[in-house]
C-alpha atoms as a PDB file:
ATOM      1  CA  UNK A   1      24.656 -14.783  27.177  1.00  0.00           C
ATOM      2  CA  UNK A   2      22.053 -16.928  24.994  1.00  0.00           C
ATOM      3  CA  UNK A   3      22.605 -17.168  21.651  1.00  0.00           C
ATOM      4  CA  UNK A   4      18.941 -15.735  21.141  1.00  0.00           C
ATOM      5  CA  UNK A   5      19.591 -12.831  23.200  1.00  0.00           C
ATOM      6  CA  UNK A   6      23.207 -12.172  21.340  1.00  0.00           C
ATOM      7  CA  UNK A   7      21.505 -12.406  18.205  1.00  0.00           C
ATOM      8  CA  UNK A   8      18.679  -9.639  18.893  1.00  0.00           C
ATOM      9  CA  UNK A   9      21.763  -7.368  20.872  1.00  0.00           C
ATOM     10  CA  UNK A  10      23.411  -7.897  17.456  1.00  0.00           C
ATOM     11  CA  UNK A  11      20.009  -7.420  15.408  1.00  0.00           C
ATOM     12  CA  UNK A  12      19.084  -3.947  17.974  1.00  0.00           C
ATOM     13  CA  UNK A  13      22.691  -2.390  17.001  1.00  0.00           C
ATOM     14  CA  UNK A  14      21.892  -2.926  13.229  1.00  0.00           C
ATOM     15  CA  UNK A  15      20.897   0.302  11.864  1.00  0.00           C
ATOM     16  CA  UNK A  16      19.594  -1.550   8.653  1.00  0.00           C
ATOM     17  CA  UNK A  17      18.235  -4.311   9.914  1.00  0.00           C
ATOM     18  CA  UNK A  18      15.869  -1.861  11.891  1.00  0.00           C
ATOM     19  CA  UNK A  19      15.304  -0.279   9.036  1.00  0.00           C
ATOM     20  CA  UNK A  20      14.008  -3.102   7.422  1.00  0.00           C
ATOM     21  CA  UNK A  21      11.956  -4.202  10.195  1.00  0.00           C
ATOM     22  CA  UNK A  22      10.061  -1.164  10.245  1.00  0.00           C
ATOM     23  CA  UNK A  23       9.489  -1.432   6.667  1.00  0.00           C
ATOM     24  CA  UNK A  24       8.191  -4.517   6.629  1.00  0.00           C
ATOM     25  CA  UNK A  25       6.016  -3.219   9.327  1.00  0.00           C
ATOM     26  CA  UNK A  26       4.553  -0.260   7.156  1.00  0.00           C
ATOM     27  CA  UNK A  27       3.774  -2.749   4.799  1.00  0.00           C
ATOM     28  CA  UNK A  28       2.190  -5.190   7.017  1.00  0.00           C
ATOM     29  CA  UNK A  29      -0.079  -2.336   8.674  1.00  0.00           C
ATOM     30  CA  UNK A  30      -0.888  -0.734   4.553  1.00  0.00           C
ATOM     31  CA  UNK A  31      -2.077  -4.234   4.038  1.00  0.00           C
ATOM     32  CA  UNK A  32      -3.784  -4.870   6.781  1.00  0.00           C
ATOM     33  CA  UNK A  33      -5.509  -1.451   6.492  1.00  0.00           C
ATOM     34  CA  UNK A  34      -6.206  -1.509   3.217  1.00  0.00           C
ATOM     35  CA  UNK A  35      -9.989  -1.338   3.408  1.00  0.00           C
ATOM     36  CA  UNK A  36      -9.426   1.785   5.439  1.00  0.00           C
ATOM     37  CA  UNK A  37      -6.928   4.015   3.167  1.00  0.00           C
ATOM     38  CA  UNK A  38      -7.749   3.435   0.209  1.00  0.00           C
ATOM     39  CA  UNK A  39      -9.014   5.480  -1.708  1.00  0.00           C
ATOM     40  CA  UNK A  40     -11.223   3.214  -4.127  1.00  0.00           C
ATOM     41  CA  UNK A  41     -12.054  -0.114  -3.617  1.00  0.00           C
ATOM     42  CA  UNK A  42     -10.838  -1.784  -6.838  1.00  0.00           C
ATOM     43  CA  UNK A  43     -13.170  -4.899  -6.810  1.00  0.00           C
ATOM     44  CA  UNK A  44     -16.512  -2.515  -6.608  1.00  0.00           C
ATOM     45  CA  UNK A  45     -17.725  -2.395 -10.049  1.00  0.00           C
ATOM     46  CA  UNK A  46     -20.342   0.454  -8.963  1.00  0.00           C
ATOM     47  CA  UNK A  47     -17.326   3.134  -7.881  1.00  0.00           C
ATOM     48  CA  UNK A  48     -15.686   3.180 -11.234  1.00  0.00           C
ATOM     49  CA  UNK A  49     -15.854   5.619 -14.207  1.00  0.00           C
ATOM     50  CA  UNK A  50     -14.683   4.594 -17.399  1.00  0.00           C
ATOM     51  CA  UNK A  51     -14.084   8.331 -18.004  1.00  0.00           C
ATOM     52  CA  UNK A  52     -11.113   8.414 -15.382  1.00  0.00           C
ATOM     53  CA  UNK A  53      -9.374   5.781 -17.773  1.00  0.00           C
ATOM     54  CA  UNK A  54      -5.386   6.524 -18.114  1.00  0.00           C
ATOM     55  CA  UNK A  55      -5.365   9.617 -15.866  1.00  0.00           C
ATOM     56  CA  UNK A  56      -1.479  11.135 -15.048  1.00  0.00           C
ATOM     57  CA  UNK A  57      -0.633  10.494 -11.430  1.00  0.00           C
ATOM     58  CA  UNK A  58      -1.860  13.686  -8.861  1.00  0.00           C
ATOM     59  CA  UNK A  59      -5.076  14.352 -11.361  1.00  0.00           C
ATOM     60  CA  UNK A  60      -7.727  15.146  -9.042  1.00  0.00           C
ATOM     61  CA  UNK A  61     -10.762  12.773  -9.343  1.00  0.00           C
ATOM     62  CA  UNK A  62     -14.483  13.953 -10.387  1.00  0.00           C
ATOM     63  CA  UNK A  63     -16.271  12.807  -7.417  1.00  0.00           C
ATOM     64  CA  UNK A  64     -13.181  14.425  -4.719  1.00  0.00           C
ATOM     65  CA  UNK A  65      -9.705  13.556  -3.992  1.00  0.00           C
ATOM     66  CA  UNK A  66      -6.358  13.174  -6.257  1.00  0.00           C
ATOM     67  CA  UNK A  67      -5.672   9.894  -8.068  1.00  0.00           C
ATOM     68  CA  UNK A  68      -1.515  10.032  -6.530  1.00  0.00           C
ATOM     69  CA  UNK A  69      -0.662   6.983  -8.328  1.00  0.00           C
ATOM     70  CA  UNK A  70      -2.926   7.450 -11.593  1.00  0.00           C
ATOM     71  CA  UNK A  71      -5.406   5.240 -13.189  1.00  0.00           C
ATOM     72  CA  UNK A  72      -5.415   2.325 -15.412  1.00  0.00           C
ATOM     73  CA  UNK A  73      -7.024   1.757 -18.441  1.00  0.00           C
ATOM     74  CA  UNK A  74     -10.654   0.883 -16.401  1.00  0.00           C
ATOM     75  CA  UNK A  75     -10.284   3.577 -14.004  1.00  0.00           C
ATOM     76  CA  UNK A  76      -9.120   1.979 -10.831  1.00  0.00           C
ATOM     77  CA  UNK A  77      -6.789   3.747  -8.630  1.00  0.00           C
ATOM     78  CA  UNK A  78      -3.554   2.295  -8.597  1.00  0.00           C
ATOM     79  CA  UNK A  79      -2.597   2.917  -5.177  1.00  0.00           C
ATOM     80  CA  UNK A  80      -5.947   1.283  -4.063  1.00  0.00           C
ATOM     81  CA  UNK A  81      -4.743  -1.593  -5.999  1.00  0.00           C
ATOM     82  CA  UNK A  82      -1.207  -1.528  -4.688  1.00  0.00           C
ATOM     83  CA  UNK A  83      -2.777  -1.715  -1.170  1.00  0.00           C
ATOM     84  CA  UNK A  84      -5.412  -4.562  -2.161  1.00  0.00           C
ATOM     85  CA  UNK A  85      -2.392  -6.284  -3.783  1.00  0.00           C
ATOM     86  CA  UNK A  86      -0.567  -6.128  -0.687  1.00  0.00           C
ATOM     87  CA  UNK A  87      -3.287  -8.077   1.116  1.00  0.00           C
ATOM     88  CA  UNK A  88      -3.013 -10.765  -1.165  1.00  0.00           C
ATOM     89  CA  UNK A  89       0.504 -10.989  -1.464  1.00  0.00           C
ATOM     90  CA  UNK A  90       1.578 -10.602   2.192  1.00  0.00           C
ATOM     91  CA  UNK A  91      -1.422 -11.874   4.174  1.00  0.00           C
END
């Protein structure tokens, strides 16, 4: 046996190793489709509301939808900026 084929037997029969592989694959595909599902784009100036400033996470938004993360202090989404910050920090 090759030691690259020992080493991915050895990697397959890790539980935890495929755990992590799949993670990292979650994240790889949230970055990747960030444009996609997010919920707010948090570099368009035009889409936010100074109004939904500080809002508790799962507070539903005035124009549709729930804010699951919250808002900051301008109004942005924080999961749309989780996902955008993926993008930058993995691609």
């Amino acid at each position: 046996m090759t030691p690259a084929r020992r080493i991915a037997a050895e990697f397959a029969a890790s539980r935890i190793a495929l755990a992590g592989l799949a993670l990292l694959a979650l994240l790889l595909l949230a970055a990747l489709l960030a444009p996609w599902i997010s919920p707010q784009n948090p570099y368009d100036l035009a889409q936010l509301d100074v109004l939904d400033s500080k809002l508790a996470p799962g507070t539903p938004a005035a124009a549709g939808g729930i804010y699951w993360l919250g808002t900051d202090d301008q109004g942005r989404d924080m999961l749309s900026g989780i996902f955008y910050g993926l993008r930058l920090g993995i691609l």
